[in-house]
N, C-alpha and C. Protein backbone atom coordinates (compact mmCIF):
# COMPACT_ATOMS: atom_id res chain seq x y z
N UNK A 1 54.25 122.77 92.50
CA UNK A 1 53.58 123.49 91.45
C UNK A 1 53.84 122.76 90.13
N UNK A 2 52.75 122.59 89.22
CA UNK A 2 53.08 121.69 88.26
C UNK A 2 53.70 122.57 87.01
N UNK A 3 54.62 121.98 86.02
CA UNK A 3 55.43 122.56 84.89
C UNK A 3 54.24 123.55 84.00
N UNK A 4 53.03 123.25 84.33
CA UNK A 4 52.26 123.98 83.28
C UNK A 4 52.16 125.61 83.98
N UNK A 5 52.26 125.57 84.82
CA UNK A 5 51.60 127.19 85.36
C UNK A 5 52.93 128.11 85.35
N UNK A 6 54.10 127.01 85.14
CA UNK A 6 55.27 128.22 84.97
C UNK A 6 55.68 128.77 83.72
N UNK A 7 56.20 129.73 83.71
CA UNK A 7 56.26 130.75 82.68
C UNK A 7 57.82 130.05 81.60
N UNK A 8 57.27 130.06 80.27
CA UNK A 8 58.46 129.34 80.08
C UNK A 8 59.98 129.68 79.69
N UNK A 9 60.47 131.18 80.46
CA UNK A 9 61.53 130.96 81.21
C UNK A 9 61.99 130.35 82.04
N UNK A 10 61.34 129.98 82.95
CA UNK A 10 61.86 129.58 84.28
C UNK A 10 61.65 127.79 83.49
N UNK A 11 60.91 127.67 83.05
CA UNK A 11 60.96 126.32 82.30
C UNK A 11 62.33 125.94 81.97
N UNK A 12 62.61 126.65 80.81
CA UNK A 12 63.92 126.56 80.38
C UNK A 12 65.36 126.89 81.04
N UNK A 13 64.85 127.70 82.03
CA UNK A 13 66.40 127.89 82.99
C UNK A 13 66.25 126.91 83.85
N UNK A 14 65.50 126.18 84.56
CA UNK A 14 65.12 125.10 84.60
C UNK A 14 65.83 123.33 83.96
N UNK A 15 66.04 123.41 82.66
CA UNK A 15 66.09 122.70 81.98
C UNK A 15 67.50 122.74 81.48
N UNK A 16 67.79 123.60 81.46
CA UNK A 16 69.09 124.54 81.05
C UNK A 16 70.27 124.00 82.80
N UNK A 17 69.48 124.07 83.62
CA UNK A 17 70.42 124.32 85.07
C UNK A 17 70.57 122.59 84.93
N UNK A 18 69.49 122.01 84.59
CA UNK A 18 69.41 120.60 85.01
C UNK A 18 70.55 119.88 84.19
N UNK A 19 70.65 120.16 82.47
CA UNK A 19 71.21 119.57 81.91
C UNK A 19 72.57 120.13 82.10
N UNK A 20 72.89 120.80 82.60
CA UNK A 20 74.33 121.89 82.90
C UNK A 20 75.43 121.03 83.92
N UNK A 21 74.19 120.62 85.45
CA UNK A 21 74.15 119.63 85.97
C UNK A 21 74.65 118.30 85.85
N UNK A 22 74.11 118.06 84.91
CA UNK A 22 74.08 116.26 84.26
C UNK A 22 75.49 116.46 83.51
N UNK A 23 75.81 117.05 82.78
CA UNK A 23 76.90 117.88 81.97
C UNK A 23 78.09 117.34 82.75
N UNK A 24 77.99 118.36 83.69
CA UNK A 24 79.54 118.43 84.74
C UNK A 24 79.42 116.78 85.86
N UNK A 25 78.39 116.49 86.39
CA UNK A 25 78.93 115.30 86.92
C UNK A 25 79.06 114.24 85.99
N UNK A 26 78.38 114.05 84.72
CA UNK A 26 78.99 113.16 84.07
C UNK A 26 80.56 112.99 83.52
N UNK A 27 81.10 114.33 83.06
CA UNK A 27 82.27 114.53 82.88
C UNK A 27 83.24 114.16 84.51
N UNK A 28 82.73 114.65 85.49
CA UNK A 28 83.79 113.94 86.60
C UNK A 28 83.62 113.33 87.04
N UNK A 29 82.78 111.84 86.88
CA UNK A 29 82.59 110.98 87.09
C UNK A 29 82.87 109.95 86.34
N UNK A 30 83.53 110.35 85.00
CA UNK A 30 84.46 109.61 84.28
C UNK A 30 85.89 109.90 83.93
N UNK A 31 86.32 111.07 85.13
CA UNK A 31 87.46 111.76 84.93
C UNK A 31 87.81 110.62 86.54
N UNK A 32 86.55 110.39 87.29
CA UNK A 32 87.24 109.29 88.40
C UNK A 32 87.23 108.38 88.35
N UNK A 33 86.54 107.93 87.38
CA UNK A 33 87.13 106.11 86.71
C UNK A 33 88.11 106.22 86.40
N UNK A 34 88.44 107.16 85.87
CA UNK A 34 89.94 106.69 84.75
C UNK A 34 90.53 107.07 85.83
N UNK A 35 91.23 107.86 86.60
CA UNK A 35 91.81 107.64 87.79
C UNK A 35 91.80 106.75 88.28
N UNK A 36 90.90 106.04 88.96
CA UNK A 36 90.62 105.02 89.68
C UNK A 36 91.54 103.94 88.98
N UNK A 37 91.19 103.77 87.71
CA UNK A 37 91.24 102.38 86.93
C UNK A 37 92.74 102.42 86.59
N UNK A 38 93.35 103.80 86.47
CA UNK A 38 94.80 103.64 86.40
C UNK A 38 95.71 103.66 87.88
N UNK A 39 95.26 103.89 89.18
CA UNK A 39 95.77 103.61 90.00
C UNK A 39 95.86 102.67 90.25
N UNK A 40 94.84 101.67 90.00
CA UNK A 40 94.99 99.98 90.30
C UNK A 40 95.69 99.53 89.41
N UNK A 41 95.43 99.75 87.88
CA UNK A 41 96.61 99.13 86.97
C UNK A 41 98.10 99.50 87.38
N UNK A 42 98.06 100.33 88.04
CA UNK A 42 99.96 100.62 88.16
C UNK A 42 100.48 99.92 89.32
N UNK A 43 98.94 99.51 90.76
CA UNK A 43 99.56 98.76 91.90
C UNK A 43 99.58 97.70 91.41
N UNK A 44 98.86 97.13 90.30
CA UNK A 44 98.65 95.89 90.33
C UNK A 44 100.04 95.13 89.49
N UNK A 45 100.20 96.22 88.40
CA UNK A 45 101.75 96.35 87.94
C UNK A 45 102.95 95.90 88.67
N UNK A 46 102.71 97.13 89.68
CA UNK A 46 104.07 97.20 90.80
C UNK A 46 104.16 95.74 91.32
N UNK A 47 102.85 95.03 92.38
CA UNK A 47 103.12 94.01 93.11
C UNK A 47 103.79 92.87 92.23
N UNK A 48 103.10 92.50 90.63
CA UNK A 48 103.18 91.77 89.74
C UNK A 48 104.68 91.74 89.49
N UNK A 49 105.53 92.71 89.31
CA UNK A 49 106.90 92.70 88.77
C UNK A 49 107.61 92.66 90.60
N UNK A 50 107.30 93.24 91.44
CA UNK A 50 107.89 92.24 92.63
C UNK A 50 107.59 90.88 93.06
N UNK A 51 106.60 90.59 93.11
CA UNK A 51 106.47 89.11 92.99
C UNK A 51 107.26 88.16 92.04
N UNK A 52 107.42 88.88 90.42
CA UNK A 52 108.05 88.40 89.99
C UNK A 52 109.84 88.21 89.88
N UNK A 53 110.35 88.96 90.46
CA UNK A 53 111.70 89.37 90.90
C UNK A 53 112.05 88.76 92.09
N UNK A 54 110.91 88.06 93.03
CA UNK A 54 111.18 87.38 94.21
C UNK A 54 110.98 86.10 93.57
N UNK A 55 110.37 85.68 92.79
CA UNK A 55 110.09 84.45 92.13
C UNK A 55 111.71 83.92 91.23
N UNK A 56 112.11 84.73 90.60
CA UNK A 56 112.95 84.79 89.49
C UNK A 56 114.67 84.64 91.12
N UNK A 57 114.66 85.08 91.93
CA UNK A 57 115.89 85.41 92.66
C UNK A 57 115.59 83.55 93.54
N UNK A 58 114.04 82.95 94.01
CA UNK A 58 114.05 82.10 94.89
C UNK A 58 114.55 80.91 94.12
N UNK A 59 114.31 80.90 92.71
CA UNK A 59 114.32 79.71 91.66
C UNK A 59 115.73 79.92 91.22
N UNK A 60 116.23 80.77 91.39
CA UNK A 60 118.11 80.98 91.00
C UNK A 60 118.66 80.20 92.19
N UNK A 61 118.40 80.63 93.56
CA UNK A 61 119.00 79.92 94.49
C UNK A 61 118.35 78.61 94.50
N UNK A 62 117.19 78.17 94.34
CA UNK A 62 117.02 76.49 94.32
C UNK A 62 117.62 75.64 93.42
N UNK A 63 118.27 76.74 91.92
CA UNK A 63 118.91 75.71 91.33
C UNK A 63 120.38 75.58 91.84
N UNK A 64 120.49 76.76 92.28
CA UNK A 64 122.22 76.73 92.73
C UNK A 64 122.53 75.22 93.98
N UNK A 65 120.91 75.54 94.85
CA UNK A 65 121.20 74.75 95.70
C UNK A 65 121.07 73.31 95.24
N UNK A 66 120.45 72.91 94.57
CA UNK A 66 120.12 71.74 93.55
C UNK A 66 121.02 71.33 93.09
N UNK A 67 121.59 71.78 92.40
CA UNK A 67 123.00 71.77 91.39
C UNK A 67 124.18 71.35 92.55
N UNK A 68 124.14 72.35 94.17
CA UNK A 68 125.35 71.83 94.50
C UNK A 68 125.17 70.42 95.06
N UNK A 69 123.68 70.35 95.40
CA UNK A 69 123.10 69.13 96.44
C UNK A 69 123.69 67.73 95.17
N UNK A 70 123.44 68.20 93.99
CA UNK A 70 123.94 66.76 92.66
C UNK A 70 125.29 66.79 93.07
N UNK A 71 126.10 67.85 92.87
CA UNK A 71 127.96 67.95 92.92
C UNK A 71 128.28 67.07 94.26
N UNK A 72 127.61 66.91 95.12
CA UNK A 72 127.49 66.17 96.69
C UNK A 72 127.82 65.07 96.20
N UNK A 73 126.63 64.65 95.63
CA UNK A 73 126.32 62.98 95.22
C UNK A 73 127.32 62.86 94.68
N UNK A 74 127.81 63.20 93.38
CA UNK A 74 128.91 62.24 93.07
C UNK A 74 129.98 62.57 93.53
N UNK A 75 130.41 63.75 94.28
CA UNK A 75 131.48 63.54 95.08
C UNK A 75 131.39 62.30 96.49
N UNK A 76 130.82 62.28 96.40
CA UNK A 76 130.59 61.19 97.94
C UNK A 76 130.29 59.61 97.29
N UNK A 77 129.74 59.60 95.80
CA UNK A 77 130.17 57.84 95.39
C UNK A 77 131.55 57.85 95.35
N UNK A 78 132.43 59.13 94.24
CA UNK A 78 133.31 58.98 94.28
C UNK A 78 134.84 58.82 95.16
N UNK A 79 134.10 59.26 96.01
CA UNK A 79 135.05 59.45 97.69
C UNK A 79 134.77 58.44 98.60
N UNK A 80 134.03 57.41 98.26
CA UNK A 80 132.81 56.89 99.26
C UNK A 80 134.18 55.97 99.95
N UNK A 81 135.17 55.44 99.73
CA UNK A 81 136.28 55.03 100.44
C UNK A 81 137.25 56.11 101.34
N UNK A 82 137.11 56.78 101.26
CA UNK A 82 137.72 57.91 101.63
C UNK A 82 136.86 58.77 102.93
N UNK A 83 136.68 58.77 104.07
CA UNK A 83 135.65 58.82 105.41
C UNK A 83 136.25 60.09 105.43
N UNK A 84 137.29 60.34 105.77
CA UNK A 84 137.43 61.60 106.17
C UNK A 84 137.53 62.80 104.86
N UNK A 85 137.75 62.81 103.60
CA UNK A 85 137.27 63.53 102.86
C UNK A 85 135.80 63.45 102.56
N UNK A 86 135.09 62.45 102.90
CA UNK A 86 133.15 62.17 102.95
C UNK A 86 132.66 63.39 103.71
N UNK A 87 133.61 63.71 104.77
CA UNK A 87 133.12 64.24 105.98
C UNK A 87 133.20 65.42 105.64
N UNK A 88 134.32 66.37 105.12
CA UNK A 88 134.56 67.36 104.58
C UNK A 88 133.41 67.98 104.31
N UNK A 89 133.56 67.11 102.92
CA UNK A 89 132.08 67.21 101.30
C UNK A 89 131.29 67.45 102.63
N UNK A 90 130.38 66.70 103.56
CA UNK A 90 129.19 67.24 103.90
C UNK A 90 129.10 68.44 104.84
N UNK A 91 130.58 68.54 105.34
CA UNK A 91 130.62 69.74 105.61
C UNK A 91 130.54 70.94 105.48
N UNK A 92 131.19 70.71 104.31
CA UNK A 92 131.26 71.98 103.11
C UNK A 92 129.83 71.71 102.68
N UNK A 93 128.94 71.55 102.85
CA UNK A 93 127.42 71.19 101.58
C UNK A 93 126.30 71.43 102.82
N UNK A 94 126.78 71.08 104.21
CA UNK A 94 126.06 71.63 105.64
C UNK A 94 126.16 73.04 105.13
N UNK A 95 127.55 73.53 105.44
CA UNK A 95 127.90 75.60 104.76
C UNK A 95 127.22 75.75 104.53
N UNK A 96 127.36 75.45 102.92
CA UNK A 96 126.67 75.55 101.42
C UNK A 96 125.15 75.86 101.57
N UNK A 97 124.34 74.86 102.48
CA UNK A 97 123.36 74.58 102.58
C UNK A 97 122.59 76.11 103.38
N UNK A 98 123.25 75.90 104.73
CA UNK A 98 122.82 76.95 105.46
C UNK A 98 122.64 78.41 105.01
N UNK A 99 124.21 78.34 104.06
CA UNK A 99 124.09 79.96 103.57
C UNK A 99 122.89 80.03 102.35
N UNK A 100 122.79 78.98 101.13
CA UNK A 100 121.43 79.48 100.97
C UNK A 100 120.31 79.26 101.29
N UNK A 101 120.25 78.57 102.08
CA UNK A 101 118.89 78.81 103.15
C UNK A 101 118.68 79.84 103.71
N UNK A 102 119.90 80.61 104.27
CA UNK A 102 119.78 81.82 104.71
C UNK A 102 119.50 83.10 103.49
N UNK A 103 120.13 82.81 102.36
CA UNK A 103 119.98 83.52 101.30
C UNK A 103 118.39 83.78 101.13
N UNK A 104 118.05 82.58 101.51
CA UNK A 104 116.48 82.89 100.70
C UNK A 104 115.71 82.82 102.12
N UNK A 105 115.98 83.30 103.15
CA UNK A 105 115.36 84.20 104.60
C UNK A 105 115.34 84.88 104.18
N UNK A 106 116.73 85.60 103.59
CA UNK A 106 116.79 86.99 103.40
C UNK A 106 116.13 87.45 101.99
N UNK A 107 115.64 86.76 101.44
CA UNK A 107 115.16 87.13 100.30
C UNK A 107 113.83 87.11 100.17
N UNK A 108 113.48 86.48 101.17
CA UNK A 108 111.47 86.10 101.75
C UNK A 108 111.49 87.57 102.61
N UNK A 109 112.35 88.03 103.72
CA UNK A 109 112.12 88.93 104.67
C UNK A 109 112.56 90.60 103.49
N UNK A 110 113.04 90.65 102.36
CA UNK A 110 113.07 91.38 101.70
C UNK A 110 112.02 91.56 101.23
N UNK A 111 111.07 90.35 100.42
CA UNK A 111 110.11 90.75 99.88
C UNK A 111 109.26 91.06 100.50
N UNK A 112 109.12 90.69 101.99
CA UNK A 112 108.01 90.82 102.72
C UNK A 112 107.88 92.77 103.39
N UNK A 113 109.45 92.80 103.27
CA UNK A 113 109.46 94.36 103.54
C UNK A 113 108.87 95.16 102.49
N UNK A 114 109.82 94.76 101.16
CA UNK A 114 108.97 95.79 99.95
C UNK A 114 107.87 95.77 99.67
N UNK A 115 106.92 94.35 100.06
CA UNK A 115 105.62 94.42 99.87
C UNK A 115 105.07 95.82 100.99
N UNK A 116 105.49 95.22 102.07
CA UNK A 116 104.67 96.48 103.47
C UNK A 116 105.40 97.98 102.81
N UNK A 117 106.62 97.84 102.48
CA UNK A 117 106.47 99.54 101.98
C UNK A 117 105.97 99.95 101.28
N UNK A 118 105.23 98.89 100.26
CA UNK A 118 104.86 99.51 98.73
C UNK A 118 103.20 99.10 99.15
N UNK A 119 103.10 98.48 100.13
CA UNK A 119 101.31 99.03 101.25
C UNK A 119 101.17 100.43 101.63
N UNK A 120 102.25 101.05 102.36
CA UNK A 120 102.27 102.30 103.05
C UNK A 120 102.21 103.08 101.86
N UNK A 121 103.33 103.27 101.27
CA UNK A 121 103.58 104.26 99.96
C UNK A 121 101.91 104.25 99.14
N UNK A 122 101.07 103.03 99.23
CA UNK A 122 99.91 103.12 98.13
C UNK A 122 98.98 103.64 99.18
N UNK A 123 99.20 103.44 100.21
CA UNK A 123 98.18 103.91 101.05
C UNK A 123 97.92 104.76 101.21
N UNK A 124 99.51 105.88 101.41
CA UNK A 124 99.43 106.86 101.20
C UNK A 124 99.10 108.02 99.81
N UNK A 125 99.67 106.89 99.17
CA UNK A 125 98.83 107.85 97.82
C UNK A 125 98.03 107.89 97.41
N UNK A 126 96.88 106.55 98.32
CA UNK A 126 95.34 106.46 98.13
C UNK A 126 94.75 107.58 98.51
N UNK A 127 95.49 107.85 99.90
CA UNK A 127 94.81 109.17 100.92
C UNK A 127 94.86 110.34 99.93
N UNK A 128 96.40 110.46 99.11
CA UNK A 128 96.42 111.40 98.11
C UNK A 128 95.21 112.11 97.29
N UNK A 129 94.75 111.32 96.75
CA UNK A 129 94.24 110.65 96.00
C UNK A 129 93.02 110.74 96.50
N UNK A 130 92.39 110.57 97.63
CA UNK A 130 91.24 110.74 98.22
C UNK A 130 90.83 111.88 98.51
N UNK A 131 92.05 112.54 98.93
CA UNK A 131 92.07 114.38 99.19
C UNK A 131 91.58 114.86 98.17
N UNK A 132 92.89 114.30 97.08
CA UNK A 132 92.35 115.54 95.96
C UNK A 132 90.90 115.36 95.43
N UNK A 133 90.42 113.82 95.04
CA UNK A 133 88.73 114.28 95.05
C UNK A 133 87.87 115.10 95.38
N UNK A 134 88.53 115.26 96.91
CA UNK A 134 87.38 115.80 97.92
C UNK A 134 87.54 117.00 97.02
N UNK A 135 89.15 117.65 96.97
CA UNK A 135 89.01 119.14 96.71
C UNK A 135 88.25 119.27 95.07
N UNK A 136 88.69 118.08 94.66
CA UNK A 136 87.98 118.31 93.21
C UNK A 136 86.37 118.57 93.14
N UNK A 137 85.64 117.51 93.63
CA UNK A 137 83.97 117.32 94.26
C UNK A 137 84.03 118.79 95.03
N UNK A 138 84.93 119.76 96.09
CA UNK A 138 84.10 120.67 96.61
C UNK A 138 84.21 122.12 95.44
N UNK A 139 85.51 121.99 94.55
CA UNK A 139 85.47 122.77 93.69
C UNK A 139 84.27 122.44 92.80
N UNK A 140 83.94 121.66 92.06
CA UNK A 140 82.84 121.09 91.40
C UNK A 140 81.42 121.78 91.78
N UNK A 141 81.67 121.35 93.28
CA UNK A 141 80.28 122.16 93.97
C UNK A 141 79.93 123.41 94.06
N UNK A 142 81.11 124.39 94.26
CA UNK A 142 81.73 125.34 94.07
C UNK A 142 80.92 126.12 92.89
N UNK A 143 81.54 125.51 92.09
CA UNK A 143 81.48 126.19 90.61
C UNK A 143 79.66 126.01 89.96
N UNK A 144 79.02 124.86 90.51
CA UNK A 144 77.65 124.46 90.30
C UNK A 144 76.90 125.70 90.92
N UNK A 145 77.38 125.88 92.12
CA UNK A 145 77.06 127.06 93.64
C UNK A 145 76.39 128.61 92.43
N UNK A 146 78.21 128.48 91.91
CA UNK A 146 78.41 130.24 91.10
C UNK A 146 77.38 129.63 90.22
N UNK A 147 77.11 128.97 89.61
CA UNK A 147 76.43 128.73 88.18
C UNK A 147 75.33 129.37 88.40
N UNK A 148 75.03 128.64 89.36
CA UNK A 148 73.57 128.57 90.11
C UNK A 148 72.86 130.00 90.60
N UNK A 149 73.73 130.42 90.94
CA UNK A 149 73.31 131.99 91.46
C UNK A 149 73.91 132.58 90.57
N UNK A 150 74.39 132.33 89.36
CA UNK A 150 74.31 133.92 88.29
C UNK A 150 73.65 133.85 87.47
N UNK A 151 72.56 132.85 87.35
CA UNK A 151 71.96 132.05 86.55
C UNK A 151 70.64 132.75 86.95
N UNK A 152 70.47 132.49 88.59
CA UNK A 152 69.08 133.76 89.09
C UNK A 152 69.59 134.96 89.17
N UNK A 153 70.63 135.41 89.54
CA UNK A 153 70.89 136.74 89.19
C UNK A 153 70.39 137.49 88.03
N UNK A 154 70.88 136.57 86.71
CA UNK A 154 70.46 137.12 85.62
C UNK A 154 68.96 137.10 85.07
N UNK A 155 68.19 136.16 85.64
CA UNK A 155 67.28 135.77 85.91
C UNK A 155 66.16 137.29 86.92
N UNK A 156 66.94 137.34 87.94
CA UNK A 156 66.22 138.42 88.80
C UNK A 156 65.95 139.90 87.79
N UNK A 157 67.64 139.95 87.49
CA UNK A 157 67.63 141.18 86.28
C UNK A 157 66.60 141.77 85.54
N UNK A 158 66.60 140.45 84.63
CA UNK A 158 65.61 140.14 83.64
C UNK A 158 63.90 140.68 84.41
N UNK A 159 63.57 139.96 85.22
CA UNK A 159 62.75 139.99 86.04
C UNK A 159 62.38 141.29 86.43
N UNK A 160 63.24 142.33 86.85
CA UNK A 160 63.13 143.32 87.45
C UNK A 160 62.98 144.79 86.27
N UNK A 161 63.85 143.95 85.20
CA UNK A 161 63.85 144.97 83.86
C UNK A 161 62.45 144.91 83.50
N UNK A 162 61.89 143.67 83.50
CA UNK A 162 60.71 143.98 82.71
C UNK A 162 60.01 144.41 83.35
N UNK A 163 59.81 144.23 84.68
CA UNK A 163 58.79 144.95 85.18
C UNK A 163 58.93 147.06 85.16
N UNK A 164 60.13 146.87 85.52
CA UNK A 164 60.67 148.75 85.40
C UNK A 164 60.36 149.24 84.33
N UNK A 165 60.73 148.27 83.34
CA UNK A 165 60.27 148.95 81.73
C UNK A 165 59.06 148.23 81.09
């Protein structure tokens, strides 16, 4: 039926429902950006300062190991007559070696854990997070639902008054 043959109430409740409409999903549809946009800024945060704390702990032990790998060298020109203290030094620097090598296993298999927990933990607070939309979007709908029918209610009223009176 075209806009001209209707009466212009229903025009305007009409117009009124539409922009009411436009109203409320525009408002939560920028209430889920900004959600959105601050959940990623805070993972992107989180990974950024662990990465960087695994970065900052691997470069401590490469200098340690660096530093002892130099203390080697000139202990071994300076010993270089001396075979069985030579043997020691690389003994002690084999140790040396292994334990931080092992240091930084354990410091790769650390990060690799906090990364997978801080997967689960976001994952789960994605789901969070996904829920509460839903409930937000079915309240939303909800409330459009009531709008909607007290809107013809009052509408019917109207309708029914004038004709009675």
């Amino acid at each position: 039926m075209p806009m001209l043959f209707l009466p212009a109430d229903t025009s305007k409740m009409i117009q009124s429902k539409k922009k009411r409409l436009d109203f409320l999903t525009k408002n939560y549809m920028e209430g889920s950006q900004q959600k959105l946009e601050q959940l990623w800024n805070n993972q992107y945060s989180q990974r950024q300062k662990l990465t960087e704390q695994y970065s900052q702990q691997v470069s401590s032990a490469r200098q340690q190991w660096e530093t002892e790998a130099q203390r080697a060298e000139d202990q071994e020109e300076q010993l270089n007559n001396l075979m069985r203290q030579q043997q020691k030094i690389f003994q002690q620097l084999k140790v040396a070696h292994k334990q931080k090598l092992k240091t930084v296993k354990e410091l790769y298999k650390q990060y690799i854990k906090n990364i997978e927990e801080m997967d689960r933990s976001h994952e789960t607070f994605l789901q969070g997070a996904q829920q509460e939309l839903k409930k937000d979007m079915a309240s939303l709908q909800k409330k459009i639902l009531a709008d909607m029918k007290q809107q013809e209610m009052a509408g019917v009223r109207e309708s029914l008054q004038s004709m009675l009176f």
